[in-house]
N, C-alpha and C. Protein backbone atom coordinates (compact mmCIF):
# COMPACT_ATOMS: atom_id res chain seq x y z
N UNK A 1 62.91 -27.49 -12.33
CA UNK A 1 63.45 -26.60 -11.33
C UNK A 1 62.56 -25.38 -11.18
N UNK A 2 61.72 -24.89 -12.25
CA UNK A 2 61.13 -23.85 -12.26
C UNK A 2 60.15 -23.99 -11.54
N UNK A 3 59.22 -25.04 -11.47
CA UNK A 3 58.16 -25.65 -10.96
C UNK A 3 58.00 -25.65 -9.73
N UNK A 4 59.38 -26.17 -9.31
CA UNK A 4 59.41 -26.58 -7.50
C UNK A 4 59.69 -25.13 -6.94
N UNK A 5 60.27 -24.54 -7.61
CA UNK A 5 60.92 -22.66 -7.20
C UNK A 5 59.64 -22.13 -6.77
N UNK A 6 58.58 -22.12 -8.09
CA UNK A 6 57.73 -21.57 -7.88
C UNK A 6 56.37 -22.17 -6.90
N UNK A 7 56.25 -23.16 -6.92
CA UNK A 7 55.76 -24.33 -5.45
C UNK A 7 56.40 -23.87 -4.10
N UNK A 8 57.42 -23.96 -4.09
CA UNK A 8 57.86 -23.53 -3.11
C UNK A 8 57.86 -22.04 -2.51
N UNK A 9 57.88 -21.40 -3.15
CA UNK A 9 57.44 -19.61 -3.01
C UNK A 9 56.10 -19.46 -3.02
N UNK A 10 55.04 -20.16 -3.56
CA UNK A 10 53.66 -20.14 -2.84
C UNK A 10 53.34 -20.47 -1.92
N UNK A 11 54.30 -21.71 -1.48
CA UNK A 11 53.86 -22.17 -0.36
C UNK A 11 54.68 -21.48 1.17
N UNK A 12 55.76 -20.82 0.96
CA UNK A 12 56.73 -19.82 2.02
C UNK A 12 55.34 -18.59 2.32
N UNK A 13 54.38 -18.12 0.88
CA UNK A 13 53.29 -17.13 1.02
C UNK A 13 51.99 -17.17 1.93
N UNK A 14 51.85 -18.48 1.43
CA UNK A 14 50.94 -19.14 1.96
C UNK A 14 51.41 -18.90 3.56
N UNK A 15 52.56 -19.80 4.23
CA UNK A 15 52.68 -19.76 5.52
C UNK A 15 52.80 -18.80 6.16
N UNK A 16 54.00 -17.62 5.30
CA UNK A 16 53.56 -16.28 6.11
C UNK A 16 52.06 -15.45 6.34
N UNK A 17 51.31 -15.93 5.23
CA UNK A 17 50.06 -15.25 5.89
C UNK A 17 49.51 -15.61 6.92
N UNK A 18 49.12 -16.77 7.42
CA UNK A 18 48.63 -17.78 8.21
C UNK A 18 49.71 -17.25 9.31
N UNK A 19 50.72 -17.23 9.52
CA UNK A 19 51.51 -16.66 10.59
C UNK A 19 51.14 -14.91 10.97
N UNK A 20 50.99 -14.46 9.93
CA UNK A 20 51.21 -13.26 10.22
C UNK A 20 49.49 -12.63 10.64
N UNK A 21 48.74 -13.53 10.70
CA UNK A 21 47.03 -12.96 11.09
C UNK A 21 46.57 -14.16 12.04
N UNK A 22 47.38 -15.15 12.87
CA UNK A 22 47.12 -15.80 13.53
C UNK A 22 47.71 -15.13 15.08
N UNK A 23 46.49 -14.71 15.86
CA UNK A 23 47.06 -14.43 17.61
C UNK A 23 48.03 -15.57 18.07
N UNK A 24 48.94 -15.27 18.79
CA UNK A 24 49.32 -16.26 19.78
C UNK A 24 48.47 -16.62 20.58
N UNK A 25 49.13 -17.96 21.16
CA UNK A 25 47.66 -18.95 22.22
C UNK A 25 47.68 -17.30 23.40
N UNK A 26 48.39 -16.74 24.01
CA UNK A 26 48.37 -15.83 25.44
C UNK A 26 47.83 -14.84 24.81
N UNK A 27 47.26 -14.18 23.53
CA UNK A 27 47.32 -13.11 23.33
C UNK A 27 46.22 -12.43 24.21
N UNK A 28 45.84 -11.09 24.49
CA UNK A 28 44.54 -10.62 25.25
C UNK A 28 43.58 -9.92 24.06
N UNK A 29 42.53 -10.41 24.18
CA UNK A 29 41.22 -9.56 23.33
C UNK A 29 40.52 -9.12 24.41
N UNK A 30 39.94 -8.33 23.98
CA UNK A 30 38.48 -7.58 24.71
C UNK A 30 37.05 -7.35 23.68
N UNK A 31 35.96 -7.57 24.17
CA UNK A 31 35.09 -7.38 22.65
C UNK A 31 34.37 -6.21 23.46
N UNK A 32 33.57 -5.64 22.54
CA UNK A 32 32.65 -4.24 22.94
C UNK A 32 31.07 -4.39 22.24
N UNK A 33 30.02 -5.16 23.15
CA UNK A 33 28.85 -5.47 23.03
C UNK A 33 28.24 -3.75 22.53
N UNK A 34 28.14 -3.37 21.56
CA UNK A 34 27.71 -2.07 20.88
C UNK A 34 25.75 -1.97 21.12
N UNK A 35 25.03 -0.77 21.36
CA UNK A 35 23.69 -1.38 22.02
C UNK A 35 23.33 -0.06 21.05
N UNK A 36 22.42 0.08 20.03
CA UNK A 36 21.97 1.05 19.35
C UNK A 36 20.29 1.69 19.60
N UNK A 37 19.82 2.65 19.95
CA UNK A 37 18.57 2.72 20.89
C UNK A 37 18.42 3.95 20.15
N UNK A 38 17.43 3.89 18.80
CA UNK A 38 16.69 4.43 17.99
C UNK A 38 15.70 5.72 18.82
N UNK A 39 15.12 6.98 19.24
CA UNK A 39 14.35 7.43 19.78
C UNK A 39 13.15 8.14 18.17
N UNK A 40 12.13 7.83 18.27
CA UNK A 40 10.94 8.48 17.35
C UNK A 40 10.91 10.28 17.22
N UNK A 41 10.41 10.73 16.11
CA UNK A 41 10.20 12.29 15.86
C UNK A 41 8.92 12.18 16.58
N UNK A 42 8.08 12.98 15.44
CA UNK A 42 6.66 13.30 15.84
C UNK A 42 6.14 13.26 14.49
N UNK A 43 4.55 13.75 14.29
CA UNK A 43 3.60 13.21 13.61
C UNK A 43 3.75 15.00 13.13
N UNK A 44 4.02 15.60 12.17
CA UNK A 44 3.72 17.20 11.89
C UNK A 44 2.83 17.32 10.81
N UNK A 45 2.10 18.84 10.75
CA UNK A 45 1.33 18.88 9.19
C UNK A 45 1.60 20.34 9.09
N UNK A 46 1.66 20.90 8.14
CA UNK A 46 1.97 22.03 7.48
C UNK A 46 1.27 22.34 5.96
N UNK A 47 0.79 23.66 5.84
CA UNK A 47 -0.21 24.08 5.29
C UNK A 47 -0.05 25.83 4.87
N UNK A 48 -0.70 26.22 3.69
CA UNK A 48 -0.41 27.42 4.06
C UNK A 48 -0.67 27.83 4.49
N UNK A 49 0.33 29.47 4.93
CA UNK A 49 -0.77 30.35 5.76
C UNK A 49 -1.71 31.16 5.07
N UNK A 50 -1.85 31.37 3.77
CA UNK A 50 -2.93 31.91 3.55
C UNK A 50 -3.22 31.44 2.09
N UNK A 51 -4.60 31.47 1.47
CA UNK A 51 -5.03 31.51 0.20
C UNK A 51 -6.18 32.31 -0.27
N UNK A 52 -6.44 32.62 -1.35
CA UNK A 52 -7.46 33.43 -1.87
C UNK A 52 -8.58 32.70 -2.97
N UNK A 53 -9.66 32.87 -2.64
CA UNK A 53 -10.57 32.32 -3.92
C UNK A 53 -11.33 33.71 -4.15
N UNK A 54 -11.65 33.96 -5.14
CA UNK A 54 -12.65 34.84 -5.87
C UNK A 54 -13.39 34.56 -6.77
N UNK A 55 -14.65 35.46 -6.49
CA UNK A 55 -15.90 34.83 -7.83
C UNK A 55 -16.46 35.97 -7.66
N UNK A 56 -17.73 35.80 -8.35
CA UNK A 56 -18.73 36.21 -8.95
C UNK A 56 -19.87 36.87 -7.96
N UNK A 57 -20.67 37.36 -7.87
CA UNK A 57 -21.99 37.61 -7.06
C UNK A 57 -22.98 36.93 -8.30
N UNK A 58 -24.01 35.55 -7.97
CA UNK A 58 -24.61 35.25 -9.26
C UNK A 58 -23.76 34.16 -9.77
N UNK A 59 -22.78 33.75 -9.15
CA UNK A 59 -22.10 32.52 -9.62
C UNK A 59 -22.00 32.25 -8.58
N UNK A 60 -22.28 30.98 -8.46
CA UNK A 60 -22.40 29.67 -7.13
C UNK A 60 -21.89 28.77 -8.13
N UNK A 61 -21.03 27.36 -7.28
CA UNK A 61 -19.92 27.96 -6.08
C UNK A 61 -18.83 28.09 -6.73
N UNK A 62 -18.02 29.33 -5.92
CA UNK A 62 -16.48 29.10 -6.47
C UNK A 62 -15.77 28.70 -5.30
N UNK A 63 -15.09 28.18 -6.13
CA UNK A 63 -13.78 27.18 -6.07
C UNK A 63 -12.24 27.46 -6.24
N UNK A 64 -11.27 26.83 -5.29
CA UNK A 64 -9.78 27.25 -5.78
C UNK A 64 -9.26 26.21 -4.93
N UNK A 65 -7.86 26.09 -5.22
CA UNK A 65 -6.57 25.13 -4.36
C UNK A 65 -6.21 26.18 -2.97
N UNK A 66 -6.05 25.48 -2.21
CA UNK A 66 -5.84 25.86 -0.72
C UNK A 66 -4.12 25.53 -0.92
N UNK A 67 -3.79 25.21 -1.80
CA UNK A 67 -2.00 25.02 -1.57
C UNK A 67 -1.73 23.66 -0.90
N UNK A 68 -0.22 23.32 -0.93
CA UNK A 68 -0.15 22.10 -0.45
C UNK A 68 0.04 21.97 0.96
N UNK A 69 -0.52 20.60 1.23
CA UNK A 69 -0.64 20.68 2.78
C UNK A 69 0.11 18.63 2.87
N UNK A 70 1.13 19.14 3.85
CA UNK A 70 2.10 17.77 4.00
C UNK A 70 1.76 17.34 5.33
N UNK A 71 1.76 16.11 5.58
CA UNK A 71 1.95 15.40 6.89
C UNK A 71 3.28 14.52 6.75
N UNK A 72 4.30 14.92 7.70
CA UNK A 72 5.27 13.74 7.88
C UNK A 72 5.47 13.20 9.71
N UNK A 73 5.46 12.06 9.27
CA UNK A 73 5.74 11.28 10.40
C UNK A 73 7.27 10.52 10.70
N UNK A 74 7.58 11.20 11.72
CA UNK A 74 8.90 10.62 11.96
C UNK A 74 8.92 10.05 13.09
N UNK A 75 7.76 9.85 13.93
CA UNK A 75 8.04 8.40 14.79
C UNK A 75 8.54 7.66 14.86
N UNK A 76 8.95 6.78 13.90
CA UNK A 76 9.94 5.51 13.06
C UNK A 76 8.77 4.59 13.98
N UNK A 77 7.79 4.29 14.55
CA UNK A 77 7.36 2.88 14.67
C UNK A 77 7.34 2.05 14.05
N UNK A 78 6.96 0.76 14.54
CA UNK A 78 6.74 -0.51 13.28
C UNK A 78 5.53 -0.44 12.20
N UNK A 79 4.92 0.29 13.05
CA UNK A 79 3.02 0.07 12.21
C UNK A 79 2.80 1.56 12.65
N UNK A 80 3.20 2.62 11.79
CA UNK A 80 2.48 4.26 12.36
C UNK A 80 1.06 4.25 11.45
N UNK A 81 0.48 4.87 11.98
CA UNK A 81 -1.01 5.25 11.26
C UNK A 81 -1.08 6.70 12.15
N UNK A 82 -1.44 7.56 11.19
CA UNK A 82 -2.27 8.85 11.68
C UNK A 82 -3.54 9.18 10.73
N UNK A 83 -4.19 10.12 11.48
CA UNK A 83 -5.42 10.93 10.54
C UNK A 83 -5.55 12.07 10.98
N UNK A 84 -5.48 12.65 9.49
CA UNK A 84 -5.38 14.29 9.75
C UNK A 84 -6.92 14.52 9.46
N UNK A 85 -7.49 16.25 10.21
CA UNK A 85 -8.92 16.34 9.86
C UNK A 85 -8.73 17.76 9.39
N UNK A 86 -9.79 18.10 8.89
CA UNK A 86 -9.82 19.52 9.03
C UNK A 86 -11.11 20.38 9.63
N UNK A 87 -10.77 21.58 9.86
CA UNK A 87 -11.89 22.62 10.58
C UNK A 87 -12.15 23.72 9.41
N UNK A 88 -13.36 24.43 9.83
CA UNK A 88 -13.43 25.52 9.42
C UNK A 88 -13.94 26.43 10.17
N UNK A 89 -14.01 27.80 9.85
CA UNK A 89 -14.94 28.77 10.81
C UNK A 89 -15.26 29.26 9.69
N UNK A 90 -16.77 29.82 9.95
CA UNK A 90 -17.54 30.72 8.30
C UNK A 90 -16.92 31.46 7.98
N UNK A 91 -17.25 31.95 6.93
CA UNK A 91 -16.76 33.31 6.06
C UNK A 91 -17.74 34.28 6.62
N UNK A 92 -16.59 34.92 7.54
CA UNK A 92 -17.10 36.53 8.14
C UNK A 92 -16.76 37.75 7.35
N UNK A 93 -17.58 38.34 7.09
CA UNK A 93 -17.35 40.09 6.86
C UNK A 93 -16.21 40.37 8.12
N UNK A 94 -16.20 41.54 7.33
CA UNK A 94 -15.23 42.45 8.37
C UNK A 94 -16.42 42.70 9.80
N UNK A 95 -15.47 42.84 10.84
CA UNK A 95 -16.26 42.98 12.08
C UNK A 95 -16.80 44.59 12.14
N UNK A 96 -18.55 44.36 12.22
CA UNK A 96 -18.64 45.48 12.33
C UNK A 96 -19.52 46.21 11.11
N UNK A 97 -19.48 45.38 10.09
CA UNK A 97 -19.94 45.88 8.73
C UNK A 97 -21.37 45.44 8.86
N UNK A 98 -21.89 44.46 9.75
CA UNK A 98 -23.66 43.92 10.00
C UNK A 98 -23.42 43.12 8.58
N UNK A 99 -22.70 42.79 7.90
CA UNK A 99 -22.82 42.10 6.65
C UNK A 99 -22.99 40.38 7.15
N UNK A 100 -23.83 39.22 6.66
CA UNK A 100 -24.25 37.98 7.80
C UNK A 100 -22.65 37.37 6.99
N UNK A 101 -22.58 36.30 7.82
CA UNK A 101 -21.59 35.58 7.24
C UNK A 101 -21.92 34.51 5.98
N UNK A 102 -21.34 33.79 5.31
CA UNK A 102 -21.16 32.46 4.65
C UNK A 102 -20.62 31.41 5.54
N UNK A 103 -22.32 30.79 6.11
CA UNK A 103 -22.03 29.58 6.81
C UNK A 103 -21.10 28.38 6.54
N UNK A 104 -20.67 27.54 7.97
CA UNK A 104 -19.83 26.54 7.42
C UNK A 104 -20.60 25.89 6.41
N UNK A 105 -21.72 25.64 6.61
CA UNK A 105 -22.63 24.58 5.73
C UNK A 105 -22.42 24.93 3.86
N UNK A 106 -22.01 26.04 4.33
CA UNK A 106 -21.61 25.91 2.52
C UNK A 106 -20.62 25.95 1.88
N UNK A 107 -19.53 25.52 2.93
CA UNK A 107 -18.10 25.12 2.63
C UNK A 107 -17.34 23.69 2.34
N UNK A 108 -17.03 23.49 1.45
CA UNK A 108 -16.86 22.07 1.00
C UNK A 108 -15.10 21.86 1.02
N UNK A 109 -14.67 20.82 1.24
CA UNK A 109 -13.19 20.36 1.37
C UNK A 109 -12.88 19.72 0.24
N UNK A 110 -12.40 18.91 -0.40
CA UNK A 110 -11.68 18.03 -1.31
C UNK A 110 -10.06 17.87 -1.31
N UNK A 111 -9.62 16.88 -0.54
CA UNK A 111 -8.21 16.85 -0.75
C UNK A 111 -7.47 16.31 -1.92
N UNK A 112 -8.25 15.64 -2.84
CA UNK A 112 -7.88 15.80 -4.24
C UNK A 112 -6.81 14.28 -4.10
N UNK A 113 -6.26 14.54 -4.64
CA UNK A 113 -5.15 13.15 -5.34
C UNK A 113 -4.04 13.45 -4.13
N UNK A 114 -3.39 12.09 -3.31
CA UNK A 114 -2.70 12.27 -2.07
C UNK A 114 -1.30 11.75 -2.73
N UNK A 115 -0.51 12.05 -2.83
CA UNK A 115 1.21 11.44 -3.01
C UNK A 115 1.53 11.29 -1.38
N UNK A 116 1.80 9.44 -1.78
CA UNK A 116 2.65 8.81 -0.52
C UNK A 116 3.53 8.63 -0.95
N UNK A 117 4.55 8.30 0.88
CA UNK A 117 5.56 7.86 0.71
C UNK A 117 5.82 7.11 1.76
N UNK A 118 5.67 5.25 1.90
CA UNK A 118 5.52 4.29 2.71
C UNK A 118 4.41 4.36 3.05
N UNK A 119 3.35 4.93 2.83
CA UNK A 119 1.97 4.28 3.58
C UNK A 119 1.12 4.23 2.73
N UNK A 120 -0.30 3.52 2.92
CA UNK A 120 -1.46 4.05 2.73
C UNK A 120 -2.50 4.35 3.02
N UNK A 121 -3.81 3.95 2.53
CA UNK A 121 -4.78 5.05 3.07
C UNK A 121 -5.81 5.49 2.50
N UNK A 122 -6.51 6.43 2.82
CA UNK A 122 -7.90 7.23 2.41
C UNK A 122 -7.77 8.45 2.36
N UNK A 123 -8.63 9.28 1.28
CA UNK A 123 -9.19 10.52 1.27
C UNK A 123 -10.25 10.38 1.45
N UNK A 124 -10.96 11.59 1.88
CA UNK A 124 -12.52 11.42 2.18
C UNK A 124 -12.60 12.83 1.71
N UNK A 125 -13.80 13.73 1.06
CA UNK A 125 -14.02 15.13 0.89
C UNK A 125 -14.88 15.32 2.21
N UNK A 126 -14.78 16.56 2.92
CA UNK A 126 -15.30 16.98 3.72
C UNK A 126 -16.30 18.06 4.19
N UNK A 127 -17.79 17.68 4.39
CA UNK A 127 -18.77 18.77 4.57
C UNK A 127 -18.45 18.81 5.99
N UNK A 128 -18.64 20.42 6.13
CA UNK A 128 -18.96 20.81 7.59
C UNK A 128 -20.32 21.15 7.89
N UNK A 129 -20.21 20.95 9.22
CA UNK A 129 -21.50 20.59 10.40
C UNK A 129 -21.36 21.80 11.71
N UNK A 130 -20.42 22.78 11.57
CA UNK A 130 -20.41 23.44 13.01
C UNK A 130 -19.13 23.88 12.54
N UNK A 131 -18.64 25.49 13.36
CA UNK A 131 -17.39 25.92 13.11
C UNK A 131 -16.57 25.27 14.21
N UNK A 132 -15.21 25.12 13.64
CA UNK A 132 -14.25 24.46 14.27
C UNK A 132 -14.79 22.98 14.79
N UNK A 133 -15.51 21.89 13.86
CA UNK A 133 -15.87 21.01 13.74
C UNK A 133 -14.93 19.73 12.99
N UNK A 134 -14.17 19.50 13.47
CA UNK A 134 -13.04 18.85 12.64
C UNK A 134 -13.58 17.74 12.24
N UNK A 135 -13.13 17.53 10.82
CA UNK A 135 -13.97 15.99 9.87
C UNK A 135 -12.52 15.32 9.60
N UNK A 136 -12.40 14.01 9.87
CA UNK A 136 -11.16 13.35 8.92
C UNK A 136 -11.35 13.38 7.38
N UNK A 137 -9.98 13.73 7.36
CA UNK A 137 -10.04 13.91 5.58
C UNK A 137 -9.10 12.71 5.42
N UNK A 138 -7.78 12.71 5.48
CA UNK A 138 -6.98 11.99 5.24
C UNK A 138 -5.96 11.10 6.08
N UNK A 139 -6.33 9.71 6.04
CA UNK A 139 -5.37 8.78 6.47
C UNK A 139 -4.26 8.00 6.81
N UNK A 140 -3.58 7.83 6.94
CA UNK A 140 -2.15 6.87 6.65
C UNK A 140 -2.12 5.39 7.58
N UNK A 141 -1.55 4.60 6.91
CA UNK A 141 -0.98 3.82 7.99
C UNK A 141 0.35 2.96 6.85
N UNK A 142 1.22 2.95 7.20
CA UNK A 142 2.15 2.92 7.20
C UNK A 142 3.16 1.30 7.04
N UNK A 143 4.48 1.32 6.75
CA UNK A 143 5.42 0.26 6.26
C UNK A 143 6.07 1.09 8.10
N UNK A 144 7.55 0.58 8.33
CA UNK A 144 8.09 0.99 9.47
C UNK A 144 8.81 1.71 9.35
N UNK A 145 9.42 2.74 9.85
CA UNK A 145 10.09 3.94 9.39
C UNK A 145 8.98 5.19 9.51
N UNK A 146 9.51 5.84 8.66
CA UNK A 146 9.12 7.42 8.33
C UNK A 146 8.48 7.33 7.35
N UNK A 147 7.07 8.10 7.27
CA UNK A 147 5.97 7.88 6.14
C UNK A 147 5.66 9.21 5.67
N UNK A 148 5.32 9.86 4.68
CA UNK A 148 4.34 11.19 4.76
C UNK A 148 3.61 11.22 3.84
N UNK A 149 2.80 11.69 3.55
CA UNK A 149 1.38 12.23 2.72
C UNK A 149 1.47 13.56 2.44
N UNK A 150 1.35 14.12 0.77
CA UNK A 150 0.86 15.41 0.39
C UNK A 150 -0.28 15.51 -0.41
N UNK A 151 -1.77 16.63 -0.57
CA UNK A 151 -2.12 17.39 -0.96
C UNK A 151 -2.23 18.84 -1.31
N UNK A 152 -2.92 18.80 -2.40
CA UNK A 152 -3.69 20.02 -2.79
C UNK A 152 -5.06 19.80 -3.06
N UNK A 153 -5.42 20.42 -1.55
CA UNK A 153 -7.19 20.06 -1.91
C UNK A 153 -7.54 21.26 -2.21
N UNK A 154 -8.74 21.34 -2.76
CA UNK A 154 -9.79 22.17 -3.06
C UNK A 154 -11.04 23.09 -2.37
N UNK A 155 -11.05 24.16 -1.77
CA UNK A 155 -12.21 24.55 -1.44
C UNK A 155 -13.46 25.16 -1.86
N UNK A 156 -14.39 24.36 -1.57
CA UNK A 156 -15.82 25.14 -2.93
C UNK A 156 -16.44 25.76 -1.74
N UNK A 157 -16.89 26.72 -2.55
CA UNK A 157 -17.98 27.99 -0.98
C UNK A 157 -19.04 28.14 -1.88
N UNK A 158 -20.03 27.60 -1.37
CA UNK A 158 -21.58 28.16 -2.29
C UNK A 158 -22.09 29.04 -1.55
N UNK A 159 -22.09 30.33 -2.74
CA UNK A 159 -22.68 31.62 -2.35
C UNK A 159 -23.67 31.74 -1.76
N UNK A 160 -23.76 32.38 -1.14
CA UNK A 160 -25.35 32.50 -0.96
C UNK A 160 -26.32 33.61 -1.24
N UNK A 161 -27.59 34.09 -1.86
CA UNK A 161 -27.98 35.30 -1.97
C UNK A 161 -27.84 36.56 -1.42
N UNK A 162 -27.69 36.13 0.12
CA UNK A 162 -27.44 37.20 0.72
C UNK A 162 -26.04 38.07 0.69
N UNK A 163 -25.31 37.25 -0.27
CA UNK A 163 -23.68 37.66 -0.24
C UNK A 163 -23.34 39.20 -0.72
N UNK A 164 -23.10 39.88 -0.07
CA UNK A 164 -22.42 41.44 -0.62
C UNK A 164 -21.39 41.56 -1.62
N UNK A 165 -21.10 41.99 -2.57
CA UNK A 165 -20.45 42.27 -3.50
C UNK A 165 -19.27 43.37 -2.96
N UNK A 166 -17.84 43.02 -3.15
CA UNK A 166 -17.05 43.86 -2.46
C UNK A 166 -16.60 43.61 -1.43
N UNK A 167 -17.31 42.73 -0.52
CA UNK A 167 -17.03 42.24 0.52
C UNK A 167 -15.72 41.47 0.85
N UNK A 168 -14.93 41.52 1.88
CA UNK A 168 -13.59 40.68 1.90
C UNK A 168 -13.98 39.70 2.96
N UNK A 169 -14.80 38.61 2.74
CA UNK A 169 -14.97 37.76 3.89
C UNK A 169 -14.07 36.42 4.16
N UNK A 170 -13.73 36.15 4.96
CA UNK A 170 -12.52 35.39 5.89
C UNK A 170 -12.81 34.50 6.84
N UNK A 171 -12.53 33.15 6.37
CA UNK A 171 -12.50 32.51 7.39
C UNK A 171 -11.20 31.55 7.54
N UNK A 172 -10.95 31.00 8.44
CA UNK A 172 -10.08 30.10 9.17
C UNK A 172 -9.89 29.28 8.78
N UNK A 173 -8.96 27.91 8.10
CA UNK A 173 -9.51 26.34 7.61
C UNK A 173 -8.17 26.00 9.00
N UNK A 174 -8.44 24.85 9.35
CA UNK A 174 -7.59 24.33 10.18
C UNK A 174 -7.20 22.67 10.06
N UNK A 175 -6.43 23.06 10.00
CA UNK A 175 -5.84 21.46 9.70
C UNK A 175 -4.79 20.24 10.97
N UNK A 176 -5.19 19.48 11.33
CA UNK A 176 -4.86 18.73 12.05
C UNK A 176 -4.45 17.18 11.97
N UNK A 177 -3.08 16.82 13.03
CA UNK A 177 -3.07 15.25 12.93
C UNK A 177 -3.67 15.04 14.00
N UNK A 178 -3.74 13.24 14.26
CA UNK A 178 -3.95 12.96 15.57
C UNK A 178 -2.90 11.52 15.01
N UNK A 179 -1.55 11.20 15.70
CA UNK A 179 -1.32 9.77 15.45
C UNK A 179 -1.91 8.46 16.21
């Protein structure tokens, strides 16, 4: 008796479910074709705005970190690739002092060790050839989605004899993408 009680009360469970999540034949549905349309960021780089190296008069070359400099890409394409370059303009005296500058030619780049994230790629160190002469330094190309790249490169300036002692000379580094 216990057997069939309990047979029978699984099976009353059983039917009410099946009743109770089954539409009637007339019932009305409607469905809603949902259409999702992704739009891309942009390709950015950011850098500091300023850094300092100091040396010696009699010591060639000094050297220091330019700080970190990020590229992120939020395009979301399937296949993004960019390359960032950089510029320089010489190291000028103050305007006005007749003091000559520190040509680009003796300004050296190094972007040093790159942390990704979805892509890869190249470093290259960069001699300049002309002010505001942009050289590719660093590469990406990319998985799909959002990718970015950071450094801390290095800038070496070889003195030159003619260099003034005391002097606060300044130049520009410029940094650029192109995707």
């Amino acid at each position: 008796m216990r057997k069939s009680s309990l047979f029978l009360l699984s099976a009353a469970a059983a039917a009410a479910a099946l009743l109770g999540s089954a539409l009637p034949a007339n019932a009305a549905t409607a469905d809603t074709v949902v259409t999702l349309t992704l739009t891309g960021g942009a390709v950015n780089i950011t850098a500091p705005a300023t850094a300092t190296l100091t040396g010696a008069i009699g010591t060639t070359p000094v050297s220091g970190p330019l700080g970190l400099v990020t590229v992120t890409d939020t395009e979301g394409t399937e296949a993004p690739s960019w390359v960032a370059s950089v510029s320089t303009t010489n190291f000028n005296a103050p305007v006005g002092s007749g003091i000559a500058p520190i040509p680009v030619a003796n300004i050296h780049y190094s972007p040093g060790t790159v942390t990704r994230v979805n892509n890869t790629g190249t470093a290259n160190d960069a001699n300049f050839t002309g002010e505001f002469v942009a050289v590719p330094t660093v590469t990406a190309t990319g998985g799909p989605g959002i990718n970015s790249a950071s450094w801390n490169p290095t800038l070496t300036v070889d003195i030159p004899p003619t260099a003034v002692a005391g002097t606060n000379y300044t130049a520009t580094i410029t940094h650029s993408t192109v995707p």
